[in-house]
C-alpha atoms as a PDB file:
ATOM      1  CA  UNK A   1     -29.318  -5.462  22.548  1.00  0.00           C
ATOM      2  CA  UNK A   2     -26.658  -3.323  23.388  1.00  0.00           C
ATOM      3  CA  UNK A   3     -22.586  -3.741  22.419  1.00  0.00           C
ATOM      4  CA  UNK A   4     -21.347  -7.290  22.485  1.00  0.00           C
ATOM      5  CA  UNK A   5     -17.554  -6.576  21.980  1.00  0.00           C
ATOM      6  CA  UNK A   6     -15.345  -4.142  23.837  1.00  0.00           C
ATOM      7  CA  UNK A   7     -12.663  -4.063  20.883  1.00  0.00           C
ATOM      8  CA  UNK A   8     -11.348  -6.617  18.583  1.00  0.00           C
ATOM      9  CA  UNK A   9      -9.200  -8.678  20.853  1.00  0.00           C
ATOM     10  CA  UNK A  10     -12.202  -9.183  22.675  1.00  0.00           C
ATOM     11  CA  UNK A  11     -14.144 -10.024  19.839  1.00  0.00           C
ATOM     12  CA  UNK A  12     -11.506 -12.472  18.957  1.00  0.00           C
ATOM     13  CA  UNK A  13     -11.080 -14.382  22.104  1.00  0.00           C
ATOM     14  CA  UNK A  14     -14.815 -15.411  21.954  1.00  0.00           C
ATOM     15  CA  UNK A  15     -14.926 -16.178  18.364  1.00  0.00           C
ATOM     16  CA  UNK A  16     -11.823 -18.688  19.460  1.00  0.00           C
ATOM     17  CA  UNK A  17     -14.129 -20.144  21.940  1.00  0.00           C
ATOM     18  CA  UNK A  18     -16.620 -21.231  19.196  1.00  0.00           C
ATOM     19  CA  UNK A  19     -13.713 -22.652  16.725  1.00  0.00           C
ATOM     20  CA  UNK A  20     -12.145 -24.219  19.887  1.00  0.00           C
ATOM     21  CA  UNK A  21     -12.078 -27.940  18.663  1.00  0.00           C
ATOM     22  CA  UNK A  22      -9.554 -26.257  15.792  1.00  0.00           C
ATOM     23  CA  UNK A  23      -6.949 -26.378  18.407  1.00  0.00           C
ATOM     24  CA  UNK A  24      -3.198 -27.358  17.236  1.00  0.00           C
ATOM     25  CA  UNK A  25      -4.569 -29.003  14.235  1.00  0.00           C
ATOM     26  CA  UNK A  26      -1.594 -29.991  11.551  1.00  0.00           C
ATOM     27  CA  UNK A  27      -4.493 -29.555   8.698  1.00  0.00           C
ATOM     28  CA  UNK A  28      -5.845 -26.056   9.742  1.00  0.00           C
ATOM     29  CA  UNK A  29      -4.670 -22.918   8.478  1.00  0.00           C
ATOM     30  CA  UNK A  30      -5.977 -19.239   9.770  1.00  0.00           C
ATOM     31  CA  UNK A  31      -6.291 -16.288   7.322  1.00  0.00           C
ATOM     32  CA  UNK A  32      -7.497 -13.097   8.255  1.00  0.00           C
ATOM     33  CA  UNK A  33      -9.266 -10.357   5.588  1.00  0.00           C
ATOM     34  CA  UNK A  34      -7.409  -7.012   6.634  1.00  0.00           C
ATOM     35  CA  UNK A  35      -7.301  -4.773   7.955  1.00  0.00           C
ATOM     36  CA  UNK A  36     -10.257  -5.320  10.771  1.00  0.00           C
ATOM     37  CA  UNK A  37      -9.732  -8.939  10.412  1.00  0.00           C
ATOM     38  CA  UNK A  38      -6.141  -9.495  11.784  1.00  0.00           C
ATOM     39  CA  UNK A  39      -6.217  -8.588  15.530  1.00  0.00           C
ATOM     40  CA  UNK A  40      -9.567 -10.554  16.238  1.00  0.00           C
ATOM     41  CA  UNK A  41      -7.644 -13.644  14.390  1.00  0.00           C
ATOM     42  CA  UNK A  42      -4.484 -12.825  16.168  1.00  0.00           C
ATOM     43  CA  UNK A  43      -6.484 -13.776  19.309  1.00  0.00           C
ATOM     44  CA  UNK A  44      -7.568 -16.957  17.865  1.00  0.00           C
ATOM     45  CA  UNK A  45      -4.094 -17.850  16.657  1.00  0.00           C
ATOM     46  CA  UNK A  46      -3.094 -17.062  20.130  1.00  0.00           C
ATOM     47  CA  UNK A  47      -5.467 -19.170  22.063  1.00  0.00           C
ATOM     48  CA  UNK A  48      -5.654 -22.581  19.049  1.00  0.00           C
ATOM     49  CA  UNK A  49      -1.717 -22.364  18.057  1.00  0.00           C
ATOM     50  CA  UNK A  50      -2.580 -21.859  15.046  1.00  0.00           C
ATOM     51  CA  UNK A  51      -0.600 -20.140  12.120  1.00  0.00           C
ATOM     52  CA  UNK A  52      -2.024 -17.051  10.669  1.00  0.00           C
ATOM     53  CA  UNK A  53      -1.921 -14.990   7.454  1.00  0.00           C
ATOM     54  CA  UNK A  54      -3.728 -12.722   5.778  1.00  0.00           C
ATOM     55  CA  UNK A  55      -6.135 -13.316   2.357  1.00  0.00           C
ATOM     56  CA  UNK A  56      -5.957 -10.062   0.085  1.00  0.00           C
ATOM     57  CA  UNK A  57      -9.571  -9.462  -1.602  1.00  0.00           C
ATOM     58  CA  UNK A  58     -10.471  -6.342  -3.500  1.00  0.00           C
ATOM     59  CA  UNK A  59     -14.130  -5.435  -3.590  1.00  0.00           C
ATOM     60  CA  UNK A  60     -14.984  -4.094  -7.859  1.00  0.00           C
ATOM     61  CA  UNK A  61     -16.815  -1.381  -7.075  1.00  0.00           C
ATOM     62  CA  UNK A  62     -19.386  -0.347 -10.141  1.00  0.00           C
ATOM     63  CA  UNK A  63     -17.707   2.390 -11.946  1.00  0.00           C
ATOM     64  CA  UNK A  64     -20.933   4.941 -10.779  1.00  0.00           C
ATOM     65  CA  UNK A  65     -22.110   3.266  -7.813  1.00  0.00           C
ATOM     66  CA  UNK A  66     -18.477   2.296  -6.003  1.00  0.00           C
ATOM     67  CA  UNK A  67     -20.239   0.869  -2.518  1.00  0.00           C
ATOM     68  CA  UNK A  68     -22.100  -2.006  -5.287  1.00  0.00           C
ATOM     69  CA  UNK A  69     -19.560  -4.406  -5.686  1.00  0.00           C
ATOM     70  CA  UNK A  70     -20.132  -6.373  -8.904  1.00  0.00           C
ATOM     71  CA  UNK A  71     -17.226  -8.765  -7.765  1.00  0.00           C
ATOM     72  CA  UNK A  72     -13.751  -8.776  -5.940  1.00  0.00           C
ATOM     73  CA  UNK A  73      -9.947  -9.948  -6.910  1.00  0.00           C
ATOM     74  CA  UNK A  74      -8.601 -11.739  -4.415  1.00  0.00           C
ATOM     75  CA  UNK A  75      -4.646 -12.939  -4.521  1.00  0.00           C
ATOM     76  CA  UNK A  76      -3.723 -15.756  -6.867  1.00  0.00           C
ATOM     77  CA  UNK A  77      -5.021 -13.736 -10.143  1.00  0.00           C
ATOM     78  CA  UNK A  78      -8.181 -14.767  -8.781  1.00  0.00           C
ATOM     79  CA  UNK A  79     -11.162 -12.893 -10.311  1.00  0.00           C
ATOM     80  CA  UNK A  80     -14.893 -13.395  -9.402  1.00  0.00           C
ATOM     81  CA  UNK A  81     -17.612 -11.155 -10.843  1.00  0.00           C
ATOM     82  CA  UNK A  82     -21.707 -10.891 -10.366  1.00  0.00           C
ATOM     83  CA  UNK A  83     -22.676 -12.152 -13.673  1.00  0.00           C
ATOM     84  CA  UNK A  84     -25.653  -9.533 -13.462  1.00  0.00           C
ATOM     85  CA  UNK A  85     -24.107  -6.655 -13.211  1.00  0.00           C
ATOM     86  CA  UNK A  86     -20.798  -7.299 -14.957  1.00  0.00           C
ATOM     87  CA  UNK A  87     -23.839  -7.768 -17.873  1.00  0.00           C
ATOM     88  CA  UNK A  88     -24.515  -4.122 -16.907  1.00  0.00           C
ATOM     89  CA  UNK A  89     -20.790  -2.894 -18.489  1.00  0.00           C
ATOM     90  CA  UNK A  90     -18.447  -2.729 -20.983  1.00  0.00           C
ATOM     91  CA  UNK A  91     -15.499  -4.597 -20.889  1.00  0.00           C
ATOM     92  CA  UNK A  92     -13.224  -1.673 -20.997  1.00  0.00           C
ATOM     93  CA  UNK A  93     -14.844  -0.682 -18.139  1.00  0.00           C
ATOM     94  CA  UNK A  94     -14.591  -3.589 -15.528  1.00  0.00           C
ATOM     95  CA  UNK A  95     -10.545  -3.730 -16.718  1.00  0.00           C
ATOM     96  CA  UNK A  96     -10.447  -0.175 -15.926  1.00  0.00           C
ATOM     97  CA  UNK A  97     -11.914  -0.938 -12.541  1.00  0.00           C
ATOM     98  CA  UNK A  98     -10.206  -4.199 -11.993  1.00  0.00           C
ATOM     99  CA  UNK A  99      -6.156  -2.547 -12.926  1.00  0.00           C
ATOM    100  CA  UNK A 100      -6.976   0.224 -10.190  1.00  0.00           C
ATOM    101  CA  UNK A 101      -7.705  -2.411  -7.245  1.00  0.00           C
ATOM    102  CA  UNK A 102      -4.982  -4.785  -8.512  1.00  0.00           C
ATOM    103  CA  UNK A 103      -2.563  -1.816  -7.593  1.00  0.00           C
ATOM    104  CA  UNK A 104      -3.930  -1.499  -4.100  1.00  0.00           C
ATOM    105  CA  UNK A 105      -3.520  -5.477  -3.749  1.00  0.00           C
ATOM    106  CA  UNK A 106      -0.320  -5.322  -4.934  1.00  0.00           C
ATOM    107  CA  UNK A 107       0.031  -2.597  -2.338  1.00  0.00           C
ATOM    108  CA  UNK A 108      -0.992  -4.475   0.861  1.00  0.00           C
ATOM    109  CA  UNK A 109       0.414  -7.804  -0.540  1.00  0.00           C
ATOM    110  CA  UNK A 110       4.476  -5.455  -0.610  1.00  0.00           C
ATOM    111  CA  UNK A 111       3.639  -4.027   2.613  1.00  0.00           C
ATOM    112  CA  UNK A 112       2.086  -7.412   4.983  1.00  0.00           C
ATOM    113  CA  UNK A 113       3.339 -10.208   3.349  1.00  0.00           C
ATOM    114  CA  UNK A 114       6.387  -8.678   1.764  1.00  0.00           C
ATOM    115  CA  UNK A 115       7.069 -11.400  -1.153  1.00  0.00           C
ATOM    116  CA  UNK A 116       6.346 -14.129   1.133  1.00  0.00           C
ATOM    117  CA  UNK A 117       4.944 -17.261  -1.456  1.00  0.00           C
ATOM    118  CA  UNK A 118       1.199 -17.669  -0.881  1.00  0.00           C
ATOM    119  CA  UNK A 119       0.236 -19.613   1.863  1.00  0.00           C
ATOM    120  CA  UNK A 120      -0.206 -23.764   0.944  1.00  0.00           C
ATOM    121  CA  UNK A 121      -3.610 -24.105   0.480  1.00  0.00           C
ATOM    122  CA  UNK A 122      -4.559 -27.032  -1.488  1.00  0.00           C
ATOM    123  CA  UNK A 123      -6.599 -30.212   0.816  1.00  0.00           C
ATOM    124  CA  UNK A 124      -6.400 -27.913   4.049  1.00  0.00           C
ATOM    125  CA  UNK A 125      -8.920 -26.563   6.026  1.00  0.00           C
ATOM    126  CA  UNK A 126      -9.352 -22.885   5.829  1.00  0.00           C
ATOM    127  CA  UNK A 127     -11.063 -20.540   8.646  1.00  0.00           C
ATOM    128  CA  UNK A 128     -11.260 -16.845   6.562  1.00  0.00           C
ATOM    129  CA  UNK A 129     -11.723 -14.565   9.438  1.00  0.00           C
ATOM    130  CA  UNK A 130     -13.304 -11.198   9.851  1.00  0.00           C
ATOM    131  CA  UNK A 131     -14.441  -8.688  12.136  1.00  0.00           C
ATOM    132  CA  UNK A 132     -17.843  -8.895  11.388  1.00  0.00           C
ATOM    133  CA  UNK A 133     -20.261  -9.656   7.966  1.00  0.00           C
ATOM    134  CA  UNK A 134     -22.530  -6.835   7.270  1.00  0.00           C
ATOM    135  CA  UNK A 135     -23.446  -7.656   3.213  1.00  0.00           C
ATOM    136  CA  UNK A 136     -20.885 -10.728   3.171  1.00  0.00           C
ATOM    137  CA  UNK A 137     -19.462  -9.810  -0.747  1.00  0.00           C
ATOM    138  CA  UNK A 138     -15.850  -9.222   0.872  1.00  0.00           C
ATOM    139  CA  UNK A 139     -16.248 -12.741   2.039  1.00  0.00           C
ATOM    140  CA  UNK A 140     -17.777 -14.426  -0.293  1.00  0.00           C
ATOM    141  CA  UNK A 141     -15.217 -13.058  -2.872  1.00  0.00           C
ATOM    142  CA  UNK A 142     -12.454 -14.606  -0.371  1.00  0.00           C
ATOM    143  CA  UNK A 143     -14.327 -17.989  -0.701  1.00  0.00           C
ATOM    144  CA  UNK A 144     -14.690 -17.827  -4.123  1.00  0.00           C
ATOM    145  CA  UNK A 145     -10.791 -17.752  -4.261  1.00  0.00           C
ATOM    146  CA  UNK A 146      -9.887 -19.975  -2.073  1.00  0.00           C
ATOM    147  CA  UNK A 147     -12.185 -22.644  -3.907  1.00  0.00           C
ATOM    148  CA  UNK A 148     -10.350 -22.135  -7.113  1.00  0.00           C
ATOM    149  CA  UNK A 149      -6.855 -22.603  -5.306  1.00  0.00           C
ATOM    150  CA  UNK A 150      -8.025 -25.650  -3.635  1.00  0.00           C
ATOM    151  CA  UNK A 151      -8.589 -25.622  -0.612  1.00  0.00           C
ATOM    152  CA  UNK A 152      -9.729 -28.920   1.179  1.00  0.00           C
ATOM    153  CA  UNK A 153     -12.461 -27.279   3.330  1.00  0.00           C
ATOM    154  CA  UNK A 154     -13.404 -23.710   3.731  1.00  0.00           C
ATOM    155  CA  UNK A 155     -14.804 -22.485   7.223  1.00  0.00           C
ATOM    156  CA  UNK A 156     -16.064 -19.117   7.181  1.00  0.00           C
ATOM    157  CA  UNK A 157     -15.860 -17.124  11.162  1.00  0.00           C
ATOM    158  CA  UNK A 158     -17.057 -14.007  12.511  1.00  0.00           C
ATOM    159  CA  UNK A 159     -17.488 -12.521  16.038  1.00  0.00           C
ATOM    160  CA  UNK A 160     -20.853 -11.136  14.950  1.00  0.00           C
ATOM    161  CA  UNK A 161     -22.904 -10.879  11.056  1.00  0.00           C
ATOM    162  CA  UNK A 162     -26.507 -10.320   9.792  1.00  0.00           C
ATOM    163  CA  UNK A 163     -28.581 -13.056   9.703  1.00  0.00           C
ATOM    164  CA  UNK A 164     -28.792 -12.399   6.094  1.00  0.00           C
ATOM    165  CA  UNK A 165     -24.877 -13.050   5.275  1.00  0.00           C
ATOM    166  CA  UNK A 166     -24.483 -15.713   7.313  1.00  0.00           C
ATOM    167  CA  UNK A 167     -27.055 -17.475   5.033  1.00  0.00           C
ATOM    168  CA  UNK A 168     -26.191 -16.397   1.852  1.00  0.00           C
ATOM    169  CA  UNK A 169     -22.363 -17.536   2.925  1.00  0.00           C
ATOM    170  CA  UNK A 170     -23.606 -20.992   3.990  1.00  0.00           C
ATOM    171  CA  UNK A 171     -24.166 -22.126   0.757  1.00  0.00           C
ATOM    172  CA  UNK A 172     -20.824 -21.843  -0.832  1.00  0.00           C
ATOM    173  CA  UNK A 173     -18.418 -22.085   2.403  1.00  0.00           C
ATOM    174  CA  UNK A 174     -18.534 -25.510   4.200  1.00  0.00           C
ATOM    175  CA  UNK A 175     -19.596 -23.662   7.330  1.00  0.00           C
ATOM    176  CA  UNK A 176     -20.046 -20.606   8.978  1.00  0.00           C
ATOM    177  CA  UNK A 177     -19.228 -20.376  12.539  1.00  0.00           C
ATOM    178  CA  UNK A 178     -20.725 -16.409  13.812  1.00  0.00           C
ATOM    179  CA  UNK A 179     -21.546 -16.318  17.268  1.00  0.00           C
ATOM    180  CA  UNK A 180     -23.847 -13.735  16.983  1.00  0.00           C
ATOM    181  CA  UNK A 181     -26.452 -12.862  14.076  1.00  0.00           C
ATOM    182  CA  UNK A 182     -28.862 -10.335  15.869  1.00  0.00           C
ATOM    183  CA  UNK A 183     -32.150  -9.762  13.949  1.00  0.00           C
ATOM    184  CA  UNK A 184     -31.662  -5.813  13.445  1.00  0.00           C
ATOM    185  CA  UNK A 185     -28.207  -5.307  12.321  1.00  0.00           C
ATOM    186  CA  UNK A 186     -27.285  -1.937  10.762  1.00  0.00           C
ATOM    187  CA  UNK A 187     -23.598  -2.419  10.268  1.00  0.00           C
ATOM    188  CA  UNK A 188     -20.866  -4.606  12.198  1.00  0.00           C
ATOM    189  CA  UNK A 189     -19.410  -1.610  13.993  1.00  0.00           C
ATOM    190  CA  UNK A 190     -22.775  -1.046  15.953  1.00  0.00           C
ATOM    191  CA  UNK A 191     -21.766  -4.336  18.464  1.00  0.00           C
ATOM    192  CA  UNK A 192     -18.372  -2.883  19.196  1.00  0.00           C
ATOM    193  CA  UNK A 193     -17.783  -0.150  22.120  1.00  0.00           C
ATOM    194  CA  UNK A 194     -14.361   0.482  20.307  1.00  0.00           C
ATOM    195  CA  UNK A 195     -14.564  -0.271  16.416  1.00  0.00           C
ATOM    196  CA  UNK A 196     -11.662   1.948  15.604  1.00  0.00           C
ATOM    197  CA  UNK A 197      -9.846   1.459  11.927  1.00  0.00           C
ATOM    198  CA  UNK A 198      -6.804  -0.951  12.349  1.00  0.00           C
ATOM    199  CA  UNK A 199      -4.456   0.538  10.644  1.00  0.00           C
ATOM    200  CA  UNK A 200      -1.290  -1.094   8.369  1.00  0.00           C
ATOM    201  CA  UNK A 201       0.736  -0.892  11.302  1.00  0.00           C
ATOM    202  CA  UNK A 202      -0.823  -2.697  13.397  1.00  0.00           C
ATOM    203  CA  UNK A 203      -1.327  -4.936  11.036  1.00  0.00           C
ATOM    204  CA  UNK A 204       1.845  -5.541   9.960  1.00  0.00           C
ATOM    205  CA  UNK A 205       2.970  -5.796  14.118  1.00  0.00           C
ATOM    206  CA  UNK A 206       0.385  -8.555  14.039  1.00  0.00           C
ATOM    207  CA  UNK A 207       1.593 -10.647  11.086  1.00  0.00           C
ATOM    208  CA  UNK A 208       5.196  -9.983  12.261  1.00  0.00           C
ATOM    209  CA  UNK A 209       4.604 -12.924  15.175  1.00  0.00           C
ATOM    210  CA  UNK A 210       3.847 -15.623  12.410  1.00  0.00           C
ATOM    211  CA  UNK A 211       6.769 -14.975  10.192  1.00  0.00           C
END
């Protein structure tokens, strides 16, 4: 199988297709993990009227090994960590790890939601969108949060993801809705003839329309 996606507006106006019986729903809200996230759910804002932000989650790298994530922070003071290999360290070391990605959160949160009050969550359905789920811990570390604040029912979407993530994600979001899991899947940017980095300003453009 060759590219599915030209870019991800295009990826976004199919994944709309799939969440289509969302449409103007009073009860629905859209976040989007950034960067990559936020122009494919700008194009399902567009085409369901629905209102869009984004969901901050930072993946905890391990200390030696920074592409493991042994858990993520997510906004709220939300903290979620792999029981396993938390095990693995000392507690000065996951702090250490944990105060260096709370900067960057607080980073994004100044620059794309610029003191805006979170989002209200609690007894509303969520869709947590991203460009694509390759492991799924950026995602699942989203859900995680979003349980703890509340949320009435949390739909996880995704233009493309492995066939692994998708399952792992099933059991702790309500549903997943990915239009495509292809069998061999090396990474999400593989099913995109233009996966180019979004960057903050684009970003920021985006989440302009919703304020």
């Amino acid at each position: 199988m060759g590219k599915i996606f030209c870019d991800r507006a295009g990826a976004g106006q199919e994944l709309a297709k799939a969440l289509a019986v969302y449409k103007e729903r009073p009860d629905v809200v859209l976040l989007a993990l950034p960067r990559g996230g936020v122009p494919v759910a700008h194009e399902v804002a567009k085409a369901l009227s629905l209102p869009l932000d984004v969901w901050l989650v930072r993946k905890l790298g391990m200390p030696d090994h920074e592409e493991l994530a042994m858990g993520a922070i997510a906004m709220g003071g939300v903290h979620y960590l792999n029981p396993s290999l938390a095990a693995q360290l000392e507690q000065q070391e996951i702090e250490r790890v944990i105060a260096k990605e709370e900067i960057e959160l607080q980073r994004r949160d100044t620059l794309y939601r610029q003191g805006r009050p979170l989002p209200q969550l609690q007894g509303k359905t969520v869709i947590v969108i991203d460009d694509g789920l390759a492991t799924g811990a950026t995602m699942r570390a989203a859900v995680e949060s979003l349980r703890q604040l509340q949320a009435g029912r949390i739909i996880v979407a995704a233009p493309v993801g492995s066939v692994s993530a998708c399952r792992e994600l099933s059991f702790i979001a309500d549903e997943v809705i990915c239009p495509y899991a292809p069998e061999n899947f090396y990474g999400v940017g593989q099913w995109y003839a233009d996966f180019s980095q979004t960057t903050d300003k684009e970003v920021q453009d985006i989440l302009g329309h919703y304020r």
